[in-house]
N, C-alpha and C. Protein backbone atom coordinates (compact mmCIF):
# COMPACT_ATOMS: atom_id res chain seq x y z
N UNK A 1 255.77 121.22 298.17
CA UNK A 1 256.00 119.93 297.55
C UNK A 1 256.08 120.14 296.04
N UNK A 2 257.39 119.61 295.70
CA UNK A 2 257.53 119.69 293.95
C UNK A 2 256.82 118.80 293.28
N UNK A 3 255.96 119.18 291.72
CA UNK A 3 254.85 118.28 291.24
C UNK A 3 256.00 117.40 290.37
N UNK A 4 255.67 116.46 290.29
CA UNK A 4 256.86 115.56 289.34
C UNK A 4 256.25 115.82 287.49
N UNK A 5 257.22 115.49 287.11
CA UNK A 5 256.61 116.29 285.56
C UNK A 5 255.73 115.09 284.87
N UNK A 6 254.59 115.94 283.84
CA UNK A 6 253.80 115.38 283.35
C UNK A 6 254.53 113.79 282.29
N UNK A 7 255.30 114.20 282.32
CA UNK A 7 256.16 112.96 281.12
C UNK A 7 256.42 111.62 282.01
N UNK A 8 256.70 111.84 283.33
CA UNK A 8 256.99 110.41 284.68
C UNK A 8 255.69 110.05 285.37
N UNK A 9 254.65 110.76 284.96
CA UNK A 9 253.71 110.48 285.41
C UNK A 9 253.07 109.06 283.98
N UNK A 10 253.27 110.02 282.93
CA UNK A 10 252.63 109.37 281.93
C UNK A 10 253.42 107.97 281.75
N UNK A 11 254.37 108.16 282.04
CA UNK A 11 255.28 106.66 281.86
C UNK A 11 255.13 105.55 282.64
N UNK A 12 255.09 106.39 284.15
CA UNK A 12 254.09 105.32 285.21
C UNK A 12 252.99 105.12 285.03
N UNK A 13 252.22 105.65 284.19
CA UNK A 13 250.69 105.20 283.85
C UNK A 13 250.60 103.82 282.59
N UNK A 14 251.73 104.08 282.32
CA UNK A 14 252.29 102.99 280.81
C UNK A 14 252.78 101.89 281.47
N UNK A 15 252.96 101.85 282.42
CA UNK A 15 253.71 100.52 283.01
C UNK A 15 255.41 100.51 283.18
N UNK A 16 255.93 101.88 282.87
CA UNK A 16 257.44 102.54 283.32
C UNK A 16 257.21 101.97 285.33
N UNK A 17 257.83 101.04 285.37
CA UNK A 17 258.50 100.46 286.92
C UNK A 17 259.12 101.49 287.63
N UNK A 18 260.15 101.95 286.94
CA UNK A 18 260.69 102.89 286.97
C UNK A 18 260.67 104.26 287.48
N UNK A 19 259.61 104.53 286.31
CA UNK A 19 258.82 105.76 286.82
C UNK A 19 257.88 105.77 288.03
N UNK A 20 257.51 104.76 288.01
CA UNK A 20 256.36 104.66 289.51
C UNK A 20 257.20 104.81 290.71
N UNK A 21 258.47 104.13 290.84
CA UNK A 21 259.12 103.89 291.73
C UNK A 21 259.78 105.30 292.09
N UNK A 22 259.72 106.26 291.18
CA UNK A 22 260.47 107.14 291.77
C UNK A 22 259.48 108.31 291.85
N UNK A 23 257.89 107.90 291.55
CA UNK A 23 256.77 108.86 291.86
C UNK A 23 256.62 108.18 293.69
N UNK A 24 256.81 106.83 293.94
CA UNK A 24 256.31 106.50 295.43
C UNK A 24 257.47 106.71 296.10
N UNK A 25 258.86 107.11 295.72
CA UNK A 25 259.99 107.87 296.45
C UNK A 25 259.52 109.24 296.59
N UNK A 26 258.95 110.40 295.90
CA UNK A 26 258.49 111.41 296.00
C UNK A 26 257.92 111.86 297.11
N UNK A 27 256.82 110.49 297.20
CA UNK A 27 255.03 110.98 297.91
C UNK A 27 255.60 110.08 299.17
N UNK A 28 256.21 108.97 299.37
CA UNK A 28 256.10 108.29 300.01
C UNK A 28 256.05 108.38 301.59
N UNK A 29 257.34 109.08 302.15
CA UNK A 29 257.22 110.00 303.45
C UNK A 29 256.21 110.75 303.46
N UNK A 30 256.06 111.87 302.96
CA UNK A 30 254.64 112.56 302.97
C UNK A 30 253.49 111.53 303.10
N UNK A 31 253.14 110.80 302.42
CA UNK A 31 251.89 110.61 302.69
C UNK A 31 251.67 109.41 303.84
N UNK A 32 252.67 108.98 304.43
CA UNK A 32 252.98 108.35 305.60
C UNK A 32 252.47 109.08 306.87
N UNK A 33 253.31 110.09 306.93
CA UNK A 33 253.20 111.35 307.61
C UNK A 33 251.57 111.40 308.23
N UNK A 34 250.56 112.13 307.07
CA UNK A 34 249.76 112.11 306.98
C UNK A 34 248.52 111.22 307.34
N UNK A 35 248.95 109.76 306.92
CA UNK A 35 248.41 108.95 307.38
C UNK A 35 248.25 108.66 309.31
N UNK A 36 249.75 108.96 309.24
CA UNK A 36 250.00 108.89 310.70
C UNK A 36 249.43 109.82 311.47
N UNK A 37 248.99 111.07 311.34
CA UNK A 37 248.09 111.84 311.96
C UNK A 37 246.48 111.47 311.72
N UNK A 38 246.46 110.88 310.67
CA UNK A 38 244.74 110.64 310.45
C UNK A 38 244.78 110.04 311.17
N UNK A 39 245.61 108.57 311.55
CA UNK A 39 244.96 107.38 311.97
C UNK A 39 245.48 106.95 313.57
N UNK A 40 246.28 107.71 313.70
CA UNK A 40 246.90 107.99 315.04
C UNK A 40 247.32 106.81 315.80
N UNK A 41 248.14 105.66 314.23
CA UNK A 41 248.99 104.31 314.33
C UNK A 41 249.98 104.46 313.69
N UNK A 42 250.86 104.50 314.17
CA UNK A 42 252.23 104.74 312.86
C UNK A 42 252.02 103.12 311.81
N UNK A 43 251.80 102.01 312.73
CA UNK A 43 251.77 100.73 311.74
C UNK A 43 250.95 100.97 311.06
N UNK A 44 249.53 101.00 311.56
CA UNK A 44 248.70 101.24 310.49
C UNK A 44 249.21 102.16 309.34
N UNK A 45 249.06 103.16 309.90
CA UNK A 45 249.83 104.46 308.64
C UNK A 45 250.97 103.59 307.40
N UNK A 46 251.73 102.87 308.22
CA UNK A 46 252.76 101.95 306.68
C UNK A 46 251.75 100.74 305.92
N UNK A 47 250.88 100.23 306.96
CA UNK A 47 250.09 99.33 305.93
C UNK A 47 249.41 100.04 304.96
N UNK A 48 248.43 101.33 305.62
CA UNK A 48 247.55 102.08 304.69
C UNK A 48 248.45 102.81 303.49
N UNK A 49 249.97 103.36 303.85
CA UNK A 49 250.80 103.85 303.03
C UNK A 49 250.77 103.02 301.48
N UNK A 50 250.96 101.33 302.13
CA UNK A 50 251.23 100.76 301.00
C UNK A 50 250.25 100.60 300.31
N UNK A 51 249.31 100.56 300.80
CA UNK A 51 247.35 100.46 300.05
C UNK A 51 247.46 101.39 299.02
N UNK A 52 247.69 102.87 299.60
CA UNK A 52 247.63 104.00 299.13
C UNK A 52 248.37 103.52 297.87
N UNK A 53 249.55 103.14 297.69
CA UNK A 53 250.35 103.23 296.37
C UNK A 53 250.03 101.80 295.73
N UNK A 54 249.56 101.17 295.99
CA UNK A 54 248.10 99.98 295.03
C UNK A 54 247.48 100.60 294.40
N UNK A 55 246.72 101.43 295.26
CA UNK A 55 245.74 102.03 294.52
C UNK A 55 246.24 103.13 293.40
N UNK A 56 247.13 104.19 293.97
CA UNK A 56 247.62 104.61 292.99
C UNK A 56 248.56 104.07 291.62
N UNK A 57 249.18 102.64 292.02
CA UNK A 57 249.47 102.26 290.92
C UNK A 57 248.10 101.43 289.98
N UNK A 58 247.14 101.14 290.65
CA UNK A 58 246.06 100.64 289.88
C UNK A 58 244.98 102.08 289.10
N UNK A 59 244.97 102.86 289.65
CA UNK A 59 244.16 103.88 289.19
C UNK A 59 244.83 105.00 288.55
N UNK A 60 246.02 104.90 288.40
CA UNK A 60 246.89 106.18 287.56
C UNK A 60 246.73 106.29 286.44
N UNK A 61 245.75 105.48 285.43
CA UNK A 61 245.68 105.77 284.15
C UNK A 61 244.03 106.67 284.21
N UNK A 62 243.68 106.50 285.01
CA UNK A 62 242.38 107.82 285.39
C UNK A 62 243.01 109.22 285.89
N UNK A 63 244.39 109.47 285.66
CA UNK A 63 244.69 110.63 285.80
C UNK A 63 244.59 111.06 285.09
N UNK A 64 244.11 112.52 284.89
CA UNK A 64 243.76 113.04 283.51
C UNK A 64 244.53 114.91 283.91
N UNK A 65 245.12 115.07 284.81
CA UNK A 65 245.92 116.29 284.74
C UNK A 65 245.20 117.52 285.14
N UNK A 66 243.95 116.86 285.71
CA UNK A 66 243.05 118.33 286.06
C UNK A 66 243.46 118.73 287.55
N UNK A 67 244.38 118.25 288.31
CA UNK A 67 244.24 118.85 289.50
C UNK A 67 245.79 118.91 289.28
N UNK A 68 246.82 119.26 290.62
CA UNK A 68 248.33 118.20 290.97
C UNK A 68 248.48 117.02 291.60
N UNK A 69 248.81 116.63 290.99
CA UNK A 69 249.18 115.13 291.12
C UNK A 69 249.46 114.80 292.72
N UNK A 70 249.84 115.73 293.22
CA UNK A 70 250.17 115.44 294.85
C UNK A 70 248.07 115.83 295.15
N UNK A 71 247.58 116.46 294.66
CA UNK A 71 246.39 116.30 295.43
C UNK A 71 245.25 115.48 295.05
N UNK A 72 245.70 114.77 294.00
CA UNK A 72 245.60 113.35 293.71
C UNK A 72 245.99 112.21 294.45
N UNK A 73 247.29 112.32 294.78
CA UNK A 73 247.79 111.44 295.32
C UNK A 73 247.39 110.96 297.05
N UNK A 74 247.26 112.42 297.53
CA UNK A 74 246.64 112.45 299.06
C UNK A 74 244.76 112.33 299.05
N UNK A 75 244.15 112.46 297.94
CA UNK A 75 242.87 112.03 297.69
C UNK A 75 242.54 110.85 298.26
N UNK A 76 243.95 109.64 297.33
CA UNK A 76 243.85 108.02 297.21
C UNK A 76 244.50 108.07 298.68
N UNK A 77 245.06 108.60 299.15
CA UNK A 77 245.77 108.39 300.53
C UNK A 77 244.49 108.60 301.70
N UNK A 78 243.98 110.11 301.35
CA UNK A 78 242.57 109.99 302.37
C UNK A 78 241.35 108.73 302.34
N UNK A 79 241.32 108.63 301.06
CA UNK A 79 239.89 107.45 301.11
C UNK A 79 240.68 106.17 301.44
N UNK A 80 241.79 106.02 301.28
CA UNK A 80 242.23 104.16 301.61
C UNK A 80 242.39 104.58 303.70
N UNK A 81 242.83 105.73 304.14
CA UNK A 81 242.80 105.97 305.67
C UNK A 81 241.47 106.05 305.75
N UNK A 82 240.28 106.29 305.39
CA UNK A 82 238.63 106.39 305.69
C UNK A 82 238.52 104.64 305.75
N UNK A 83 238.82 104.21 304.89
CA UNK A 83 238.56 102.73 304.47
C UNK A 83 239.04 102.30 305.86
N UNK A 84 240.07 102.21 306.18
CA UNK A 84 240.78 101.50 307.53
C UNK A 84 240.21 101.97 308.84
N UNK A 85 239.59 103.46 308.98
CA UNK A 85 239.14 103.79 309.64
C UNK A 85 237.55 103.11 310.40
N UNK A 86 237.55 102.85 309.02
CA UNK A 86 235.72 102.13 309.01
C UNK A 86 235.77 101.04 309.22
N UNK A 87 237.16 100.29 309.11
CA UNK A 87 237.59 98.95 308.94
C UNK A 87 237.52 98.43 310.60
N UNK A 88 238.55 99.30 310.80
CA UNK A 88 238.84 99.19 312.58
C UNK A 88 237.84 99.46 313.03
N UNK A 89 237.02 100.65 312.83
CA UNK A 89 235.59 100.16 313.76
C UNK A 89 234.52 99.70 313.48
N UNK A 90 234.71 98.90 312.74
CA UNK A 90 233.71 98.03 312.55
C UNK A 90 234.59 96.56 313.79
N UNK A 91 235.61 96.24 313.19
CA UNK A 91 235.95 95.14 314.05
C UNK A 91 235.81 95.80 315.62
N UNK A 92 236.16 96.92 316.37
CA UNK A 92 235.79 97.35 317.09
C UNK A 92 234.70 97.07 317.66
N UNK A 93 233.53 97.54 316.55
CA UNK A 93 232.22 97.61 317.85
C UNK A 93 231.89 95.88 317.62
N UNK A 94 232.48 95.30 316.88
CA UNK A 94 232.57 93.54 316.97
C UNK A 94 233.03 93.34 318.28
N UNK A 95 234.32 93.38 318.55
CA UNK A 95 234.86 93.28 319.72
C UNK A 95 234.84 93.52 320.57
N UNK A 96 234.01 94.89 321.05
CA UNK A 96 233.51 95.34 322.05
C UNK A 96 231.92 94.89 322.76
N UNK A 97 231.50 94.54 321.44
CA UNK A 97 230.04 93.44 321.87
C UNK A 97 230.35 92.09 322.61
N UNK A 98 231.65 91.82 321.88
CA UNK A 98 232.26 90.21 322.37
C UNK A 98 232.49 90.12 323.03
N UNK A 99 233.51 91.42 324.15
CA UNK A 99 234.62 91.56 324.43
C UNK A 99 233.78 91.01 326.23
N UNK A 100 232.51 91.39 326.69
CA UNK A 100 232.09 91.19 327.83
C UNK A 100 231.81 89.72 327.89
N UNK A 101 231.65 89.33 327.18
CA UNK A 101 230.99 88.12 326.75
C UNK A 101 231.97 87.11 326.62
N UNK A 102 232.86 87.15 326.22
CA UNK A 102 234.55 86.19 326.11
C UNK A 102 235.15 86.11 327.16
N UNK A 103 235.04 87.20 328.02
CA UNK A 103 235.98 87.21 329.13
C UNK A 103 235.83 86.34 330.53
N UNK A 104 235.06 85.98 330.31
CA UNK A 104 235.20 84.76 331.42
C UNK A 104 235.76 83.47 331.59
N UNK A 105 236.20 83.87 332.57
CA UNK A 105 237.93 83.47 333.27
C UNK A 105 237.75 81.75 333.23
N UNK A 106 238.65 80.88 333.07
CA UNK A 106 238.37 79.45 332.66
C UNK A 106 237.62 78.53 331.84
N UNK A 107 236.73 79.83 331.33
CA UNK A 107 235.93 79.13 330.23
C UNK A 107 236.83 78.44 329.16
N UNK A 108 235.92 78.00 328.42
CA UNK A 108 236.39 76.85 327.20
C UNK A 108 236.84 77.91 326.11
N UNK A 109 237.92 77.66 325.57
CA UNK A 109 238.31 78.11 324.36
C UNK A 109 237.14 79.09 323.66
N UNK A 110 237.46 80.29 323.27
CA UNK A 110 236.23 81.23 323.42
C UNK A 110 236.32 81.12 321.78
N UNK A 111 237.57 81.63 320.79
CA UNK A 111 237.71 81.46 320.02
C UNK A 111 237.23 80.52 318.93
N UNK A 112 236.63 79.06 319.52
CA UNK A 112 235.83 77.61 319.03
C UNK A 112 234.56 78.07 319.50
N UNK A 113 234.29 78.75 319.96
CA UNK A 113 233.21 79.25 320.41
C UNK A 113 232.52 79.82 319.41
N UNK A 114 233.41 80.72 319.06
CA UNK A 114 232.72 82.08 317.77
C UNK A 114 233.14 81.38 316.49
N UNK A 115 233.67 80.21 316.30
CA UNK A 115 233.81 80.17 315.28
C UNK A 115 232.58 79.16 315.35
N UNK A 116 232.22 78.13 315.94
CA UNK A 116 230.60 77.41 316.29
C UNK A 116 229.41 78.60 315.71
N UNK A 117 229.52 79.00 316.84
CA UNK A 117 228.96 80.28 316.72
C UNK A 117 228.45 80.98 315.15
N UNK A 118 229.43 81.39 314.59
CA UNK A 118 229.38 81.39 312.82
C UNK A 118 228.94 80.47 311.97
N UNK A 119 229.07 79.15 312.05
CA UNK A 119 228.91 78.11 312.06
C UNK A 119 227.35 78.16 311.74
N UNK A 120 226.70 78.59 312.90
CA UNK A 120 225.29 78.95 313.12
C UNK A 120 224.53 79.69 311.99
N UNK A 121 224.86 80.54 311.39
CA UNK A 121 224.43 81.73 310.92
C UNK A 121 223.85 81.52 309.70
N UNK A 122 222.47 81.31 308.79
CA UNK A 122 222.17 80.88 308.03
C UNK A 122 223.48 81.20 306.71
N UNK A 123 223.72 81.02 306.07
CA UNK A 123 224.62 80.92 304.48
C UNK A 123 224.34 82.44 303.72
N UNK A 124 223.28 83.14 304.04
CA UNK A 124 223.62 84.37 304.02
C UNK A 124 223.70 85.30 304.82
N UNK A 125 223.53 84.73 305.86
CA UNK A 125 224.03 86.08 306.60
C UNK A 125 225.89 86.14 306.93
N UNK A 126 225.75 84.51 306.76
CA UNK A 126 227.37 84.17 307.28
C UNK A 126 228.28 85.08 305.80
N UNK A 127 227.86 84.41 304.63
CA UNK A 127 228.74 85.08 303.79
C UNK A 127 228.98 86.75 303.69
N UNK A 128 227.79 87.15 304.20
CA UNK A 128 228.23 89.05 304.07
C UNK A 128 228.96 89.31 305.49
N UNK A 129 228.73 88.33 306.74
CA UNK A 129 229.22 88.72 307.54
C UNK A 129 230.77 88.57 307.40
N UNK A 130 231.26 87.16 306.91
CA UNK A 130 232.67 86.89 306.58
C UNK A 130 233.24 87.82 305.42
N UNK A 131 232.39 88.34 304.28
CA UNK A 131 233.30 89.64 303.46
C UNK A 131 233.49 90.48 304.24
N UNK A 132 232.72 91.13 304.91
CA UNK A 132 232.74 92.54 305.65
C UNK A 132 233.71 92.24 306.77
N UNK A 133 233.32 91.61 307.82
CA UNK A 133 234.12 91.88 309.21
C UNK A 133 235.34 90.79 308.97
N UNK A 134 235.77 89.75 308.09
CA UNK A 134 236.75 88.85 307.96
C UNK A 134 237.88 89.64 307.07
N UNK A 135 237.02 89.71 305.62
CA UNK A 135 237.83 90.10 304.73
C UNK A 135 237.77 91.80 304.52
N UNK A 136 237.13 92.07 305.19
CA UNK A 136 237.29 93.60 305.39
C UNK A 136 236.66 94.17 303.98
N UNK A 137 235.84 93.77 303.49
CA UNK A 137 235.72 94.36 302.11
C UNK A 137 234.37 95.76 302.87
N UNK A 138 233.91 96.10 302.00
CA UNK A 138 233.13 97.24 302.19
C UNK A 138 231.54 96.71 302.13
N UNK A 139 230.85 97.19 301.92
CA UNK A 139 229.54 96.74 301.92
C UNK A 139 229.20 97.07 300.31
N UNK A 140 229.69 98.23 299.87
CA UNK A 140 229.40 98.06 298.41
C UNK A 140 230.15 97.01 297.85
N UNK A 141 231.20 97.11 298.01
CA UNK A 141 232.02 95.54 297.11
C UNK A 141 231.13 94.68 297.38
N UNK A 142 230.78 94.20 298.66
CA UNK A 142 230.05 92.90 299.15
C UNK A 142 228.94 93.21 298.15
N UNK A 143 228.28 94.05 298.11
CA UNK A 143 227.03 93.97 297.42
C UNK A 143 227.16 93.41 295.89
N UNK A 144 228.21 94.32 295.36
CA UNK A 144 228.74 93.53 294.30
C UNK A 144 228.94 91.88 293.80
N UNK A 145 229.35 91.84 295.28
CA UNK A 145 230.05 89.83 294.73
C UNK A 145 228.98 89.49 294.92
N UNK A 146 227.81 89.67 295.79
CA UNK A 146 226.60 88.98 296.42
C UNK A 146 225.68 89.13 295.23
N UNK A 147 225.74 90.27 294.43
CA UNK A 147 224.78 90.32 293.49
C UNK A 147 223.07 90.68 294.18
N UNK A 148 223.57 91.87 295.39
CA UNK A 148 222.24 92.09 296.04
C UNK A 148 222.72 93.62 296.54
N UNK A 149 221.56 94.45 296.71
CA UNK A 149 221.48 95.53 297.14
C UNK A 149 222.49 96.09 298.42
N UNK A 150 223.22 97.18 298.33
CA UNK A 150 223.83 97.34 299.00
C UNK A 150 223.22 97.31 300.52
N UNK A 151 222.07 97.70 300.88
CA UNK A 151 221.24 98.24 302.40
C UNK A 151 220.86 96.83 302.77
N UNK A 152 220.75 95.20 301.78
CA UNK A 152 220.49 94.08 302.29
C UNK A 152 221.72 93.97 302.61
N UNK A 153 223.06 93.86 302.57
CA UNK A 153 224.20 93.52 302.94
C UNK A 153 224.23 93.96 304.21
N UNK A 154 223.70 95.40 304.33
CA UNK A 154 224.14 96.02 305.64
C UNK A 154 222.97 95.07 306.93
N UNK A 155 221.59 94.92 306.45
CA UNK A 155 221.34 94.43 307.37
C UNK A 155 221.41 92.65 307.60
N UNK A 156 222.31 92.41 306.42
CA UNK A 156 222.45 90.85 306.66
C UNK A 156 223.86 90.99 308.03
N UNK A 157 224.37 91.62 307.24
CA UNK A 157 226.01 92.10 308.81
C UNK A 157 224.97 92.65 309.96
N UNK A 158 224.52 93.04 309.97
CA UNK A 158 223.69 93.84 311.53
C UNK A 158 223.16 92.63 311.99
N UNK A 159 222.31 92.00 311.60
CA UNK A 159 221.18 90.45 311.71
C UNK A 159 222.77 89.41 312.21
N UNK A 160 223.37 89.08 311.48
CA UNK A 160 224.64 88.47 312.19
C UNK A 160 225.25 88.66 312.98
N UNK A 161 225.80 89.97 312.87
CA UNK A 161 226.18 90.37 314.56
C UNK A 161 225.50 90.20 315.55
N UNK A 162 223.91 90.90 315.62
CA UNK A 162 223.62 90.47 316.99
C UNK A 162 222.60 88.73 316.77
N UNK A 163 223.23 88.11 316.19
CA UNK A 163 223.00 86.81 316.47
C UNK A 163 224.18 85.98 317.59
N UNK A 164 225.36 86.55 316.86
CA UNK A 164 226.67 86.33 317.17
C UNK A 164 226.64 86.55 318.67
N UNK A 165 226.25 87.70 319.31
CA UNK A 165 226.67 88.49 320.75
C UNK A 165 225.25 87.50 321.01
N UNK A 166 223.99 87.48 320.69
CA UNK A 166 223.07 86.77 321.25
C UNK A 166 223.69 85.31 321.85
N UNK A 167 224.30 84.59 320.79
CA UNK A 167 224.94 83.23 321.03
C UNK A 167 225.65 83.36 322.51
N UNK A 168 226.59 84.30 322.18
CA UNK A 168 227.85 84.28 323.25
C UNK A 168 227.07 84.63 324.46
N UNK A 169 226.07 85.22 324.50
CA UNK A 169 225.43 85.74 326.21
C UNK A 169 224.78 84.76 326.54
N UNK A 170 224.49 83.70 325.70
CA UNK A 170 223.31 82.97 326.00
C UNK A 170 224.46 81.53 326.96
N UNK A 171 225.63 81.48 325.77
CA UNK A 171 226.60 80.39 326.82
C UNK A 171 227.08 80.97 327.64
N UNK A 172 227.36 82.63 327.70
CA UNK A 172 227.98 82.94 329.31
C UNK A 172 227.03 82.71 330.25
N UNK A 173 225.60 83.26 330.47
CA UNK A 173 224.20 82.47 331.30
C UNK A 173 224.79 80.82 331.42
N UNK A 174 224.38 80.44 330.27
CA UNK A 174 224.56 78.92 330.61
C UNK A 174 225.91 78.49 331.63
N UNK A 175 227.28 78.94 331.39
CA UNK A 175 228.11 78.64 332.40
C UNK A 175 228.05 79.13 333.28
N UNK A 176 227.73 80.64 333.77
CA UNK A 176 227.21 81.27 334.81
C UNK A 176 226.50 80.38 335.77
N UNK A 177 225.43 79.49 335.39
CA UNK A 177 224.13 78.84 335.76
C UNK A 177 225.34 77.55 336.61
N UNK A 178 225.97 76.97 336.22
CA UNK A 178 226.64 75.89 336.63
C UNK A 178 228.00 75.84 337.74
C-alpha cells in the first residue's frame, strides 16, 4: 500500500475537502475489506467503513507523522470495528434475554411491552440504560454525560437489564397462568 504524501495529508488536516476525499479514495476499499473480515457483515463493514472516515476526518489533526498513515488509518478502522463489535453484543445478550420471553405466540404487542417496561425503570437507571443499549454510546461517554463514575454506569445498565427480563418473565407467568 502506497503512503500518500505528507503535504495531502497536511491539507486534509486544514480542512482541504479535497484532499480528504482523495485520502478516503486511497484507504477506502482496503479498509472495507478489513472490516469485512473483522466483523464478518459486509453491511456492517460499510457502516463501520464510514465511522472509520468520521473519525479519521475528526481526529487527523492528532496526526503527528510518527507511524504511516495507513497504520493510522487501520488503528481508527480497528477501534470503530471493536466499538460495533461491543455494540452488537451488547444488544445481543439484550435480545437473547428477551428473546425467550417475547416469543409467545398471540400475546399482546411485545414491543409496548418493553417499552412499559422501561417506562418502569427508576430515571437513572433508565437514562444509562437508553445511552448505552439505545444510543449505543459506550459506558465511558455515558459516564461522561452522566457526570458519574464509569463502573456506576456499568452497574446502572446491568440493574436495568435484569429488571427489564425480570418484568418480561413475570408477564409471560402471568399469561401462562390464564
Amino acid at each position: 500500500m502506497e503512503e500518500p504524501e505528507p503535504a495531502l495529508i497536511r491539507g486534509a488536516a486544514a480542512g482541504d475537502q479535497g484532499a480528504f476525499a482523495e485520502l478516503v479514495r486511497a484507504y477506502q476499499a482496503q479498509v472495507w475489506r478489513f472490516l469485512r473480515h473483522l466483523l464478518g457483515d459486509p453491511a456492517l463493514a460499510e457502516d463501520v467503513t464510514q465511522e472509520t472516515f468520521i473519525r479519521v476526518f475528526l481526529k487527523l489533526r492528532t496526526f503527528h507523522f510518527r507511524s504511516k498513515f495507513s497504520t493510522w488509518v487501520f488503528s481508527v478502522a480497528r477501534n470503530a470495528g471493536i466499538d460495533a463489535i461491543r455494540s452488537r453484543n451488547r444488544r445481543s445478550r439484550l435480545a437473547e434475554g428477551l428473546a425467550p420471553l417475547t416469543s409467545t405466540a398471540g400475546g399482546p404487542d411485545r414491543s409496548l411491552e418493553l417499552e412499559t417496561a422501561i417506562a418502569t425503570l427508576s430515571p437513572k437507571l433508565r437514562e444509562a440504560f437508553l445511552l448505552v443499549e439505545v444510543m449505543g454510546m459506550r459506558y465511558h461517554e455515558v459516564a461522561g454525560v452522566l457526570k458519574i463514575p464509569e463502573g456506576t454506569v456499568k452497574s446502572r445498565v446491568f440493574h436495568a437489564r435484569s429488571h427489564l427480563i425480570a418484568w418480561m418473565r413475570a408477564d409471560i407467568e402471568d399469561a401462562d397462568e390464564m
